[in-house]
Protein backbone atom coordinates (compact mmCIF):
# COMPACT_ATOMS: atom_id res chain seq x y z
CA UNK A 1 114.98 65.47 16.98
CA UNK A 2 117.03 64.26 19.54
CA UNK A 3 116.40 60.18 20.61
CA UNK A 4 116.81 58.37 23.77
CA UNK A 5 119.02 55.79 24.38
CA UNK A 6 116.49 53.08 24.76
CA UNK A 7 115.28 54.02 20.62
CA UNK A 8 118.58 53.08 20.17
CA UNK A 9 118.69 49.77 21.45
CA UNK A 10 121.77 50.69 23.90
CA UNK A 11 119.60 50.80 27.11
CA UNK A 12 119.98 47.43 28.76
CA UNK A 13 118.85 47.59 32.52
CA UNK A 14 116.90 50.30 34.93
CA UNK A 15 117.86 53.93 34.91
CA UNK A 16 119.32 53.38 38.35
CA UNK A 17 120.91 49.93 38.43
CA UNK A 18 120.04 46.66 39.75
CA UNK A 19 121.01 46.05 43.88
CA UNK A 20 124.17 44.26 42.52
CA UNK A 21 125.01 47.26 41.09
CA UNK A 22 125.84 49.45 44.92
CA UNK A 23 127.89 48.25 47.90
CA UNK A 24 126.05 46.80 51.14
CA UNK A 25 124.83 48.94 53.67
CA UNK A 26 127.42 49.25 56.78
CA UNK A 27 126.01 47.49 59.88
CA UNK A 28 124.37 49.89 62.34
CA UNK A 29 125.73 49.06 65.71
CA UNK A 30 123.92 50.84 68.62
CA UNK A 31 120.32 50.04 67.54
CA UNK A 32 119.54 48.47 70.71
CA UNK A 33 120.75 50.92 72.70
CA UNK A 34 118.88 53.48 71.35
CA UNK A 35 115.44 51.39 71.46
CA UNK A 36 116.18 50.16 75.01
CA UNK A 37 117.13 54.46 75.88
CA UNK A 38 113.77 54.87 74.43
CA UNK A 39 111.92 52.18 76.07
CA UNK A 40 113.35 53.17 79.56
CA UNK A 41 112.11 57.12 78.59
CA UNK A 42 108.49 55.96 77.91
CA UNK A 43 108.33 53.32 81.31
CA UNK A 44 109.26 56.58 83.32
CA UNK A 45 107.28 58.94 81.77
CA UNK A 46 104.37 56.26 82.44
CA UNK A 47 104.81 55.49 85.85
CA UNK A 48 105.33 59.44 86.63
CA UNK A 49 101.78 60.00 84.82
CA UNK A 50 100.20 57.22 86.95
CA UNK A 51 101.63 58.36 89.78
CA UNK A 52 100.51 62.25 89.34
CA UNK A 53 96.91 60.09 88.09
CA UNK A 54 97.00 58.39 91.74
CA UNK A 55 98.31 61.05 93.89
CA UNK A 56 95.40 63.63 92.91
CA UNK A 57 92.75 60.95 93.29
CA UNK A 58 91.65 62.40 96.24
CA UNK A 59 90.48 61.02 99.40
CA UNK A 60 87.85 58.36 98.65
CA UNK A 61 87.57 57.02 102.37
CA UNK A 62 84.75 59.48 103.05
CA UNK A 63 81.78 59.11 100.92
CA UNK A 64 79.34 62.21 101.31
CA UNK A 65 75.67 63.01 99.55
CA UNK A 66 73.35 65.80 99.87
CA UNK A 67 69.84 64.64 100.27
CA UNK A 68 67.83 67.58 100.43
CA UNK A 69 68.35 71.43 101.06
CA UNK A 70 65.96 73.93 102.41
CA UNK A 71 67.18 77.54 100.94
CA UNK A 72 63.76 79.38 102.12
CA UNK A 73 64.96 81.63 104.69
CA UNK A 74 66.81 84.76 103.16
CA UNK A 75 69.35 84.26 106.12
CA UNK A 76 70.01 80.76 106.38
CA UNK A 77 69.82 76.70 104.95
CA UNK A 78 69.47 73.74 106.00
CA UNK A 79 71.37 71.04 104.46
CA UNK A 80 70.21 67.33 105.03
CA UNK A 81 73.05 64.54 104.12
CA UNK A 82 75.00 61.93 104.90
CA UNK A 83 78.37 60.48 105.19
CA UNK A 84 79.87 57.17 104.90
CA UNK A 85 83.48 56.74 106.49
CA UNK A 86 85.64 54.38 108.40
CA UNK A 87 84.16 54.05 112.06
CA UNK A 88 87.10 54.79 113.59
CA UNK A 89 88.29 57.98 112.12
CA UNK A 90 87.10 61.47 112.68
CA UNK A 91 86.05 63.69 109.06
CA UNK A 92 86.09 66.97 108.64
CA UNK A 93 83.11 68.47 106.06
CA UNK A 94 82.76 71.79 104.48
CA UNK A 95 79.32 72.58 104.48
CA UNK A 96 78.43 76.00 101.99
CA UNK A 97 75.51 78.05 100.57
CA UNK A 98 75.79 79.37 96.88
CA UNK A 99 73.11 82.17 96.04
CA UNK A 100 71.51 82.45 92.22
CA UNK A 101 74.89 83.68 90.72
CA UNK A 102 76.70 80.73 91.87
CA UNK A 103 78.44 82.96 94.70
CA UNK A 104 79.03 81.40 98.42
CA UNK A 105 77.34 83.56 100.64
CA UNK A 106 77.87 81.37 103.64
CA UNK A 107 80.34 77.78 104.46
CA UNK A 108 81.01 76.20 107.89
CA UNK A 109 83.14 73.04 108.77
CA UNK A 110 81.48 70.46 110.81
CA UNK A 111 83.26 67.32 112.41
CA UNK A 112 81.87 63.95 112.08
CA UNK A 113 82.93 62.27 115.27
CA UNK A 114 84.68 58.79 115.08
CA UNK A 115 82.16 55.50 116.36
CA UNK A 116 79.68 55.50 113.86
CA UNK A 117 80.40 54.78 109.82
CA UNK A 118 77.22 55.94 108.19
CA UNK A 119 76.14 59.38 109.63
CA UNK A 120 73.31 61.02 108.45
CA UNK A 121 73.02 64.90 110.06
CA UNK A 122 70.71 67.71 109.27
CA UNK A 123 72.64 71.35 109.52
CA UNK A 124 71.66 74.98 109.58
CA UNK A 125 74.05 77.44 107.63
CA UNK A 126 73.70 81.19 108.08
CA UNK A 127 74.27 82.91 105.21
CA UNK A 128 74.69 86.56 104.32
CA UNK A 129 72.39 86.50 101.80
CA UNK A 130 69.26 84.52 100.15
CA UNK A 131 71.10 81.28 99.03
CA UNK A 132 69.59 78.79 96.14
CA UNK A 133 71.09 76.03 96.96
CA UNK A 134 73.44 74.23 99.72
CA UNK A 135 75.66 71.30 99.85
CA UNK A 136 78.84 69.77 101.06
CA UNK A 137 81.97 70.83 99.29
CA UNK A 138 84.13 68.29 100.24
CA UNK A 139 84.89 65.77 103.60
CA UNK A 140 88.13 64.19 104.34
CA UNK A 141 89.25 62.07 107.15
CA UNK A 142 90.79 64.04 109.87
């Protein structure tokens, strides 16, 4: 039966030696540059994603809401709603009819004309077929 050193009483410190035992690390030069290199990578990548973030934002100037729709003609609606923008700009809406599939079966662009900041307008939309709902896609300033 074979016996370990340590039976033996020749074993006299760990199996891998004490830190005395191994030279000192060598001094790592360039650390900073390579945390600065990264630092500098993650501000741009930021700023870029804020910047995409703030670019498709979209154009909040013109506030629009649909207050009531009247879909009961098979040929046309009526779209009631109202739009909130700076007084002295003109804004461009797109108006459009969706039927019970969620299909546009009629749209129109309407001009808000500048002097007046709230607006509130009732208009018809023909349609080409029996629509289920109307409202305003978007408005921006023009």
């Amino acid at each position: 039966m074979a016996t370990s050193e340590a039976e033996k009483g020749r074993f006299e410190g760990p199996v891998l030696g004490t830190p005395g035992d191994f030279p000192d690390r060598p001094q790592r030069r360039g650390r900073f540059v390579v945390h600065g290199v990264i630092a500098i990578l993650c501000a741009v990548l930021a700023g870029g994603w804020g910047y995409v973030m703030w670019a498709a934002k979209g154009d909040t100037e013109v506030i629009d809401q649909v207050i009531a729709f009247d879909a009961n003609r098979p040929d046309s609606v009526e779209i009631l709603f109202e739009i909130v923008k700076p007084s002295d700009r003109v804004a461009r809406c797109r108006l459009r009819a969706m039927d019970v599939d969620h299909r546009e079966v009629g749209s129109r662009l309407v001009d808000i004309p500048a002097g007046e900041g709230y607006v509130r307008l009732t208009e018809r939309l023909e349609t080409s077929a029996q629509a289920t709902s109307g409202d305003v896609e978007y408005c921006h300033l023009v």
